[in-house]
N, C-alpha and C. Protein backbone atom coordinates (compact mmCIF):
# COMPACT_ATOMS: atom_id res chain seq x y z
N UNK A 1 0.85 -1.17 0.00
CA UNK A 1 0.00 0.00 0.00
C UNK A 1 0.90 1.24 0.00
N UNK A 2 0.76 1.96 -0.79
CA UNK A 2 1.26 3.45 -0.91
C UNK A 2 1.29 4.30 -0.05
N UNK A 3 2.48 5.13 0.70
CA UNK A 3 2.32 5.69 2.07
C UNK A 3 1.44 6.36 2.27
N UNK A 4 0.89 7.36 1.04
CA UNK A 4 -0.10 8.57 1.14
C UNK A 4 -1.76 8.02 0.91
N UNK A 5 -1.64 6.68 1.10
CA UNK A 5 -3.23 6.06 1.52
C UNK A 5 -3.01 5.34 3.09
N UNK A 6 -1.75 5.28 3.44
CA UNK A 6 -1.81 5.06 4.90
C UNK A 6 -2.48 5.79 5.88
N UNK A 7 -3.26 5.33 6.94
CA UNK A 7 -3.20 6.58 7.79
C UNK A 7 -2.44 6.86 8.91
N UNK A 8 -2.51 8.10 9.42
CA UNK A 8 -0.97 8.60 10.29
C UNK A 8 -1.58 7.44 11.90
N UNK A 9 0.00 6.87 12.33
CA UNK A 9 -0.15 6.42 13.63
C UNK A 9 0.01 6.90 15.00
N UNK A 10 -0.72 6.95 15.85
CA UNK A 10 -0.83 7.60 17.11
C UNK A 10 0.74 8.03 17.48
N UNK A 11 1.67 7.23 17.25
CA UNK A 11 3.26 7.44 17.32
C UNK A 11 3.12 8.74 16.57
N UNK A 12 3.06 8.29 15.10
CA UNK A 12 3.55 10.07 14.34
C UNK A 12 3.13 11.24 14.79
N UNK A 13 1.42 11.10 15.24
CA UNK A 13 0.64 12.11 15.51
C UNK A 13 1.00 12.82 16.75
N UNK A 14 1.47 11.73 17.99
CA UNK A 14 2.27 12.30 19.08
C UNK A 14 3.39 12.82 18.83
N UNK A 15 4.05 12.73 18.17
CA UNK A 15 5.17 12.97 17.46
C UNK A 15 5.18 14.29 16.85
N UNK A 16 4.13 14.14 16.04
CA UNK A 16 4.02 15.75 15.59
C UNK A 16 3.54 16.66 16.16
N UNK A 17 2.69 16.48 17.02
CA UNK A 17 2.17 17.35 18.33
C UNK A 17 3.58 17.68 19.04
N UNK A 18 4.46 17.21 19.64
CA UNK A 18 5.84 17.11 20.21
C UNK A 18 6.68 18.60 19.67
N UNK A 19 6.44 18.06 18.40
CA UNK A 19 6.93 18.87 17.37
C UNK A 19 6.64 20.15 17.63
N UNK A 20 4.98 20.39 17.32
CA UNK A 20 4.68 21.75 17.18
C UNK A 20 4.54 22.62 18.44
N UNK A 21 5.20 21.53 19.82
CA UNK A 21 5.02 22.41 20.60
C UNK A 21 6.39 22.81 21.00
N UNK A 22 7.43 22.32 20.55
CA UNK A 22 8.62 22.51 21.07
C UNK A 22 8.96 24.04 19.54
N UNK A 23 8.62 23.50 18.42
CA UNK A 23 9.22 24.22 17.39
C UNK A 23 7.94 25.43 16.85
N UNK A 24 6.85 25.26 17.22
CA UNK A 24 5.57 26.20 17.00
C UNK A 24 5.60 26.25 15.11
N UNK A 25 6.37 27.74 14.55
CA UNK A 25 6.15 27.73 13.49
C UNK A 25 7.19 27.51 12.34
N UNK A 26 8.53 27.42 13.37
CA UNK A 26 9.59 26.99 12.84
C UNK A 26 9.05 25.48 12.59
N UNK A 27 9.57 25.05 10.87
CA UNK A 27 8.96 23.85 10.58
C UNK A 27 10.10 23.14 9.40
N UNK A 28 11.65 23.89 10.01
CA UNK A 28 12.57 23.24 9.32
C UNK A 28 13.17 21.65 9.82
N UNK A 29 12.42 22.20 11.43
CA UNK A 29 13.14 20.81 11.90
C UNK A 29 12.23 19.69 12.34
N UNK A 30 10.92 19.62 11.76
CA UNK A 30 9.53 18.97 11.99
C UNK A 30 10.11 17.73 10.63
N UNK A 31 10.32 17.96 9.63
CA UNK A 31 10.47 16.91 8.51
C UNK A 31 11.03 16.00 9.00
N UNK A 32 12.52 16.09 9.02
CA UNK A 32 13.41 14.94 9.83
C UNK A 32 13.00 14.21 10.93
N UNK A 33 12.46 14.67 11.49
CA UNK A 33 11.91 13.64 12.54
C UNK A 33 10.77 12.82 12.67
N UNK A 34 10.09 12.95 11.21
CA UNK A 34 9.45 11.82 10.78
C UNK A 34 9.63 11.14 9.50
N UNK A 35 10.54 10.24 9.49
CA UNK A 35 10.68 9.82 8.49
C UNK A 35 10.00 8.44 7.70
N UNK A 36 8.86 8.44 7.94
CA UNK A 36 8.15 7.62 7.66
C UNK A 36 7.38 8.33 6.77
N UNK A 37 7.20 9.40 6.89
CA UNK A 37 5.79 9.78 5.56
C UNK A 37 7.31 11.07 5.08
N UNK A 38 6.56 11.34 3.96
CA UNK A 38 7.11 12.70 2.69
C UNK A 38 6.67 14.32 3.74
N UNK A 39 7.67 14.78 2.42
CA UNK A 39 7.65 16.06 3.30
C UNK A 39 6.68 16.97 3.00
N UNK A 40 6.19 16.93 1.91
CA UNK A 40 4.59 17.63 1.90
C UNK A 40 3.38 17.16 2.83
N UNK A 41 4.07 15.55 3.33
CA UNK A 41 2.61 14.96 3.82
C UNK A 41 2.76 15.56 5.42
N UNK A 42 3.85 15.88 5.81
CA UNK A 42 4.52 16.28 7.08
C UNK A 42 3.94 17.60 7.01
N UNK A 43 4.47 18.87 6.13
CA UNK A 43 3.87 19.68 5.94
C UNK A 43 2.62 20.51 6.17
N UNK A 44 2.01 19.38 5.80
CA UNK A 44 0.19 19.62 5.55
C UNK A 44 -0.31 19.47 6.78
N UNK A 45 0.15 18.10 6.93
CA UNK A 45 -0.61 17.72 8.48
C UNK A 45 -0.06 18.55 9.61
N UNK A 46 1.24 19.19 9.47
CA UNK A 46 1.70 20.30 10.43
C UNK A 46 1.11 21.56 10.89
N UNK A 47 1.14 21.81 9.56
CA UNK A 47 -0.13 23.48 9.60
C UNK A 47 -1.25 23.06 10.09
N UNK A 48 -2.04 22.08 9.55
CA UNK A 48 -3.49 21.79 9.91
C UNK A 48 -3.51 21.72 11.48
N UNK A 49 -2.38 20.62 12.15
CA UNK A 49 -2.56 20.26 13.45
C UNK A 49 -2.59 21.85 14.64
N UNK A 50 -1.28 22.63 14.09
CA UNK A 50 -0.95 23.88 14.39
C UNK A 50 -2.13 24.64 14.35
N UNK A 51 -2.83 24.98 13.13
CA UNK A 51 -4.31 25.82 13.06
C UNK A 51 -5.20 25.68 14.16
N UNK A 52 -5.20 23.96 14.29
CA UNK A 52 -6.28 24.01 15.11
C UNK A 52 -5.89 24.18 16.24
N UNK A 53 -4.58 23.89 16.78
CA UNK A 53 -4.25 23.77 18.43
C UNK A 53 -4.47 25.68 18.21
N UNK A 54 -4.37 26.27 17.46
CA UNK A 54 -4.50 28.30 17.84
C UNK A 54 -6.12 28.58 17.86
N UNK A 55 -6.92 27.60 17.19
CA UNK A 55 -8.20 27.96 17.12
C UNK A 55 -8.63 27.47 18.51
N UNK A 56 -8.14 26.46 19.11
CA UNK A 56 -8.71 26.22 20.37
C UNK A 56 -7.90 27.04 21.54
N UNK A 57 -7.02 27.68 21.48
CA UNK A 57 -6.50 28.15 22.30
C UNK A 57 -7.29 29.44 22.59
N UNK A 58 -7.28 30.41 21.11
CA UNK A 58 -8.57 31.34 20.92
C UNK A 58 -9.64 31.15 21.54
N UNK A 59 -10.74 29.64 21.57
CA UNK A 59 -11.56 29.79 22.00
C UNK A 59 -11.50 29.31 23.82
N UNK A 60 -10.74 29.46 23.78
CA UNK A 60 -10.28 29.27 25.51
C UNK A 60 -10.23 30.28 26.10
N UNK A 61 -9.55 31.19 25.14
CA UNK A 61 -9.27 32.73 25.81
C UNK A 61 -10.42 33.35 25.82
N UNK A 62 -11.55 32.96 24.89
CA UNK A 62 -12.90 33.70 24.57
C UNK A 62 -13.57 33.16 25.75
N UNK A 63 -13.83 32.11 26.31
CA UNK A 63 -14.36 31.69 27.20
C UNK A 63 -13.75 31.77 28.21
N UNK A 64 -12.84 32.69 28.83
CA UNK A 64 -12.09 32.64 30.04
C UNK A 64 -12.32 34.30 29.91
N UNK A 65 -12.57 34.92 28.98
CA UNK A 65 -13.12 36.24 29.37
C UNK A 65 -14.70 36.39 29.47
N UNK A 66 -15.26 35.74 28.60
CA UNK A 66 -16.87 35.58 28.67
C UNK A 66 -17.33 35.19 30.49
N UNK A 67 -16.71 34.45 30.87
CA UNK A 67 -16.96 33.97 32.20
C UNK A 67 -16.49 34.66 33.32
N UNK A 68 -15.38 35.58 33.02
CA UNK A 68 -15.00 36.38 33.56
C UNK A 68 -16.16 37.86 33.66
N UNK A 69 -16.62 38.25 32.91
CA UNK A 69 -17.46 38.92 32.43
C UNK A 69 -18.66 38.65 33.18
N UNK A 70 -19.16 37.55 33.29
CA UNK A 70 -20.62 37.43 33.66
C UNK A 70 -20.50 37.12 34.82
N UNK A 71 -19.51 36.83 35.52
CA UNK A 71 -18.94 37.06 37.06
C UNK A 71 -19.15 38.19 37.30
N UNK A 72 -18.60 39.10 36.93
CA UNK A 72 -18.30 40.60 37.38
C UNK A 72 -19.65 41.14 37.26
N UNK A 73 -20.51 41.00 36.54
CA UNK A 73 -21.98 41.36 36.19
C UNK A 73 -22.44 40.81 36.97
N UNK A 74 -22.39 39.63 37.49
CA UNK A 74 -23.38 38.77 38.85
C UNK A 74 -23.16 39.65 39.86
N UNK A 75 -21.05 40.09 40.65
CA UNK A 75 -21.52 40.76 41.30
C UNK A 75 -21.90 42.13 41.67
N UNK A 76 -21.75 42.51 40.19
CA UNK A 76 -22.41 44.48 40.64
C UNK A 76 -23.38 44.26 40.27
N UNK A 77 -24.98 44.43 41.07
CA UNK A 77 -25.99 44.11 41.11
C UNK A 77 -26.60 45.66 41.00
N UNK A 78 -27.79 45.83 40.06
CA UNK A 78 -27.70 47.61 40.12
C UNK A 78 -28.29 48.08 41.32
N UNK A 79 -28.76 47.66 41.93
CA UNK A 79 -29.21 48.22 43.45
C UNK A 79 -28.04 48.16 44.39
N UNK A 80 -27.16 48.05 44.12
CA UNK A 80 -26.05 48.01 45.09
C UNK A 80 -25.23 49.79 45.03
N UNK A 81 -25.04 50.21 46.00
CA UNK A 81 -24.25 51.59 46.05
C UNK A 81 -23.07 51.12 46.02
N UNK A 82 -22.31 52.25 45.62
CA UNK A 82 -20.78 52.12 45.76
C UNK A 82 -20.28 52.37 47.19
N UNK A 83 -19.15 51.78 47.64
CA UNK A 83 -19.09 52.30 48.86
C UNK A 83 -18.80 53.78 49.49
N UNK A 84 -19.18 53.80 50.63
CA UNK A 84 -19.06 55.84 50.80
C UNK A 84 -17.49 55.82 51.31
N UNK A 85 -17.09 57.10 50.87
CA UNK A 85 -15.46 57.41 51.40
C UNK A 85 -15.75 58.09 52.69
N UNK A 86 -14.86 57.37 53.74
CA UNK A 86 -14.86 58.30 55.23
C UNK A 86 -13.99 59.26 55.15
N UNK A 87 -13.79 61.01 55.17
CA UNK A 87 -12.28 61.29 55.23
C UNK A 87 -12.03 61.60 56.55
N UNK A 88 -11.00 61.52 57.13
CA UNK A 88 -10.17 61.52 58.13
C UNK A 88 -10.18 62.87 59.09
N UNK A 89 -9.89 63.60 58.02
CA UNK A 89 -9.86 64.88 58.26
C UNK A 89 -10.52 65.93 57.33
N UNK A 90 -10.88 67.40 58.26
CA UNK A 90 -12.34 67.70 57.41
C UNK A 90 -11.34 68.53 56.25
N UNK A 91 -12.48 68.89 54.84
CA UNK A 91 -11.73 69.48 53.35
C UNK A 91 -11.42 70.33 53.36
N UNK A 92 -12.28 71.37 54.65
CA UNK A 92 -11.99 72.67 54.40
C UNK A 92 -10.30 72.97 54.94
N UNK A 93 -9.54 72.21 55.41
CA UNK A 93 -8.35 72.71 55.52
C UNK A 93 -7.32 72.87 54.38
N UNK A 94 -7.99 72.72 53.20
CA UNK A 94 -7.54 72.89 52.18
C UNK A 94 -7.01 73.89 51.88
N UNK A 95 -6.13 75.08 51.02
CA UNK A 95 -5.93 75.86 50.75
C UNK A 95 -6.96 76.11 49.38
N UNK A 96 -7.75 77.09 49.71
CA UNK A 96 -8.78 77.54 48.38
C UNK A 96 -7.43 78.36 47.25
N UNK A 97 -8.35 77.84 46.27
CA UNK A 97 -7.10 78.27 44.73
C UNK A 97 -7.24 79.91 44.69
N UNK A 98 -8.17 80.35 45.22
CA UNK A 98 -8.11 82.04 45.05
C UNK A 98 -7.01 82.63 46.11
N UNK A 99 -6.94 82.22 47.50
CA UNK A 99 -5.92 82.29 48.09
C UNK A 99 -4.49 81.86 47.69
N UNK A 100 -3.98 80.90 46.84
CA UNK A 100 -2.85 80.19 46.64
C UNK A 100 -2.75 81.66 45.90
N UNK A 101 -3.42 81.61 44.81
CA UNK A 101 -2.83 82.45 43.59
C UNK A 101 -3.04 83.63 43.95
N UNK A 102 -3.72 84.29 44.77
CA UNK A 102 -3.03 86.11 45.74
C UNK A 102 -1.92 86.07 46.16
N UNK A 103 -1.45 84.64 46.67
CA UNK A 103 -0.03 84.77 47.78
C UNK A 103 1.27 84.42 46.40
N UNK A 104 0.88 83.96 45.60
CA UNK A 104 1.64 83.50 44.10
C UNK A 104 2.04 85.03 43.59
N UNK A 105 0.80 85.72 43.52
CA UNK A 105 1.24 87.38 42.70
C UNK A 105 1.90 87.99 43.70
N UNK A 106 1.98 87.86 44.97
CA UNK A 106 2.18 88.83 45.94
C UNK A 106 3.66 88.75 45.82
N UNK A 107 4.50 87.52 45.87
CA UNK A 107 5.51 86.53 45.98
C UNK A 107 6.42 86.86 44.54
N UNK A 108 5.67 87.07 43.24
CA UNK A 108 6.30 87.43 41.97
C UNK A 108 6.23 89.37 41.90
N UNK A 109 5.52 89.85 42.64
CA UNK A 109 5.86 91.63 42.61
C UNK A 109 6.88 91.72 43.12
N UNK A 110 6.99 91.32 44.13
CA UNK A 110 8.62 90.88 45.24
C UNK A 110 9.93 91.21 44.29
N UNK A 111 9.64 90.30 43.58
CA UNK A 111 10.83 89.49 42.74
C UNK A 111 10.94 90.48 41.50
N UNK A 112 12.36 91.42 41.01
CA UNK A 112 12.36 92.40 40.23
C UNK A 112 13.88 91.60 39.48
N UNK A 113 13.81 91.51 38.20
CA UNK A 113 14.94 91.15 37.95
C UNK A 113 16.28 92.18 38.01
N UNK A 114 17.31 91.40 37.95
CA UNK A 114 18.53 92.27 38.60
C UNK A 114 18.98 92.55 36.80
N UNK A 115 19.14 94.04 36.61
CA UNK A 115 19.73 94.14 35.21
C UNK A 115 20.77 95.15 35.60
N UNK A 116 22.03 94.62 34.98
CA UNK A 116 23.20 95.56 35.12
C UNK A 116 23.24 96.56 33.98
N UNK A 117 24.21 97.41 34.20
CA UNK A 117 24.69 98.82 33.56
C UNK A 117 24.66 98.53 32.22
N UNK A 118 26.04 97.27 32.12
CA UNK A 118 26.52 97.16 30.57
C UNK A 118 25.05 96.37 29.75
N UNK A 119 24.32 95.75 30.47
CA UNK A 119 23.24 94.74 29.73
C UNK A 119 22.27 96.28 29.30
N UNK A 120 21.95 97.20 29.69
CA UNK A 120 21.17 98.36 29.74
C UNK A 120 21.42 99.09 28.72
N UNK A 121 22.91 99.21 28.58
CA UNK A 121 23.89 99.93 27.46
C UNK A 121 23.46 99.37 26.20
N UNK A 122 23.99 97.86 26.25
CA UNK A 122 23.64 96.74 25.02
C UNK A 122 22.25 96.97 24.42
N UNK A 123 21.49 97.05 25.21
CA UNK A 123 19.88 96.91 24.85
C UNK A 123 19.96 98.17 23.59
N UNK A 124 20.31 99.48 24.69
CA UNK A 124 20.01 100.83 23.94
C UNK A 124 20.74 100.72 22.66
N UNK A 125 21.84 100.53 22.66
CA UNK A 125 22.60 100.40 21.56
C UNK A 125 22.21 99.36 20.47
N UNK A 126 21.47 98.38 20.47
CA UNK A 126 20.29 97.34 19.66
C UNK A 126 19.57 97.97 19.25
N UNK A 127 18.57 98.78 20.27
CA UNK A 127 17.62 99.71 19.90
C UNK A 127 17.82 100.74 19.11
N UNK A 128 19.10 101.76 19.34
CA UNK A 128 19.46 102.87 18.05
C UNK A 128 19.66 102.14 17.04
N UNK A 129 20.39 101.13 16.49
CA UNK A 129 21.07 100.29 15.78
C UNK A 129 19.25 99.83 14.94
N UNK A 130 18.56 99.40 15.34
CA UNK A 130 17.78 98.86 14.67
C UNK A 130 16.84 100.32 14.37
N UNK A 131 16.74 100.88 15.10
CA UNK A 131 15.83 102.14 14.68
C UNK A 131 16.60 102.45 13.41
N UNK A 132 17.65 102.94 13.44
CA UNK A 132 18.86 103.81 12.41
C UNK A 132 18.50 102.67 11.36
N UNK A 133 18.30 101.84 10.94
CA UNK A 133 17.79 100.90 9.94
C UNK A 133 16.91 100.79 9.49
N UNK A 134 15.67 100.89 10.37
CA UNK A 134 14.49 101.29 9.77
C UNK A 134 13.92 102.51 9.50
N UNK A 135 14.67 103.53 9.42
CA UNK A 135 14.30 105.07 9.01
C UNK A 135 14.61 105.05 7.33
């Protein structure tokens, strides 16, 4: 009987499972290690076996969030409140933002930058210099 009317034996099939889990999509080194069937027949049955072990893995992940999901929906029930926050200490010791930012301007009038003689000189001398250019 002709190999490609044989069918594959629980050996090969373990074998190639072996395979695709050690080598996934690398599939240079899946041929050689069965040398009982051809390398298209290796091939074929590689991808196929591979497809399906990702289609079930997919639907594992689909059902491990679906269930996850209808958990979380069981337990927020809509009559349920959220819980209330206690604080510790009361809000009003807060600093109000209209106060921050009076004591902010008060703090920058203060503050005058320091400009020396020669930087004063420079300026004016920019300033004639560019006037005298645009006349």
């Amino acid at each position: 009987m002709p190999r490609t009317m044989q069918r594959w034996t629980e050996e090969e099939i373990n074998l190639l499972n072996m395979m695709i889990l050690k080598y996934k999509k690398n599939f240079k080194y899946v041929d050689i290690a069965i040398p009982t069937r051809s390398y298209n027949q290796v091939k074929s049955r590689y991808f196929n076996e591979l497809r399906k072990q990702q289609k079930l893995e997919k639907l594992a992940e689909n059902q491990h969030t679906e269930t996850d999901e209808k958990e979380l929906v069981d337990k927020l029930t809509p009559n349920q409140e959220p819980p209330k926050i206690e604080y510790k200490e009361p809000i009003q010791k807060f600093i109000p933002i209209q106060e921050s930012i009076e004591k902010f301007s008060k703090i920058t009038e203060k503050i005058e930058p320091e400009v020396s003689q020669q930087s004063k000189k420079d300026q004016n001398q920019w300033s004639e210099l560019t006037f005298k250019i645009f006349e």
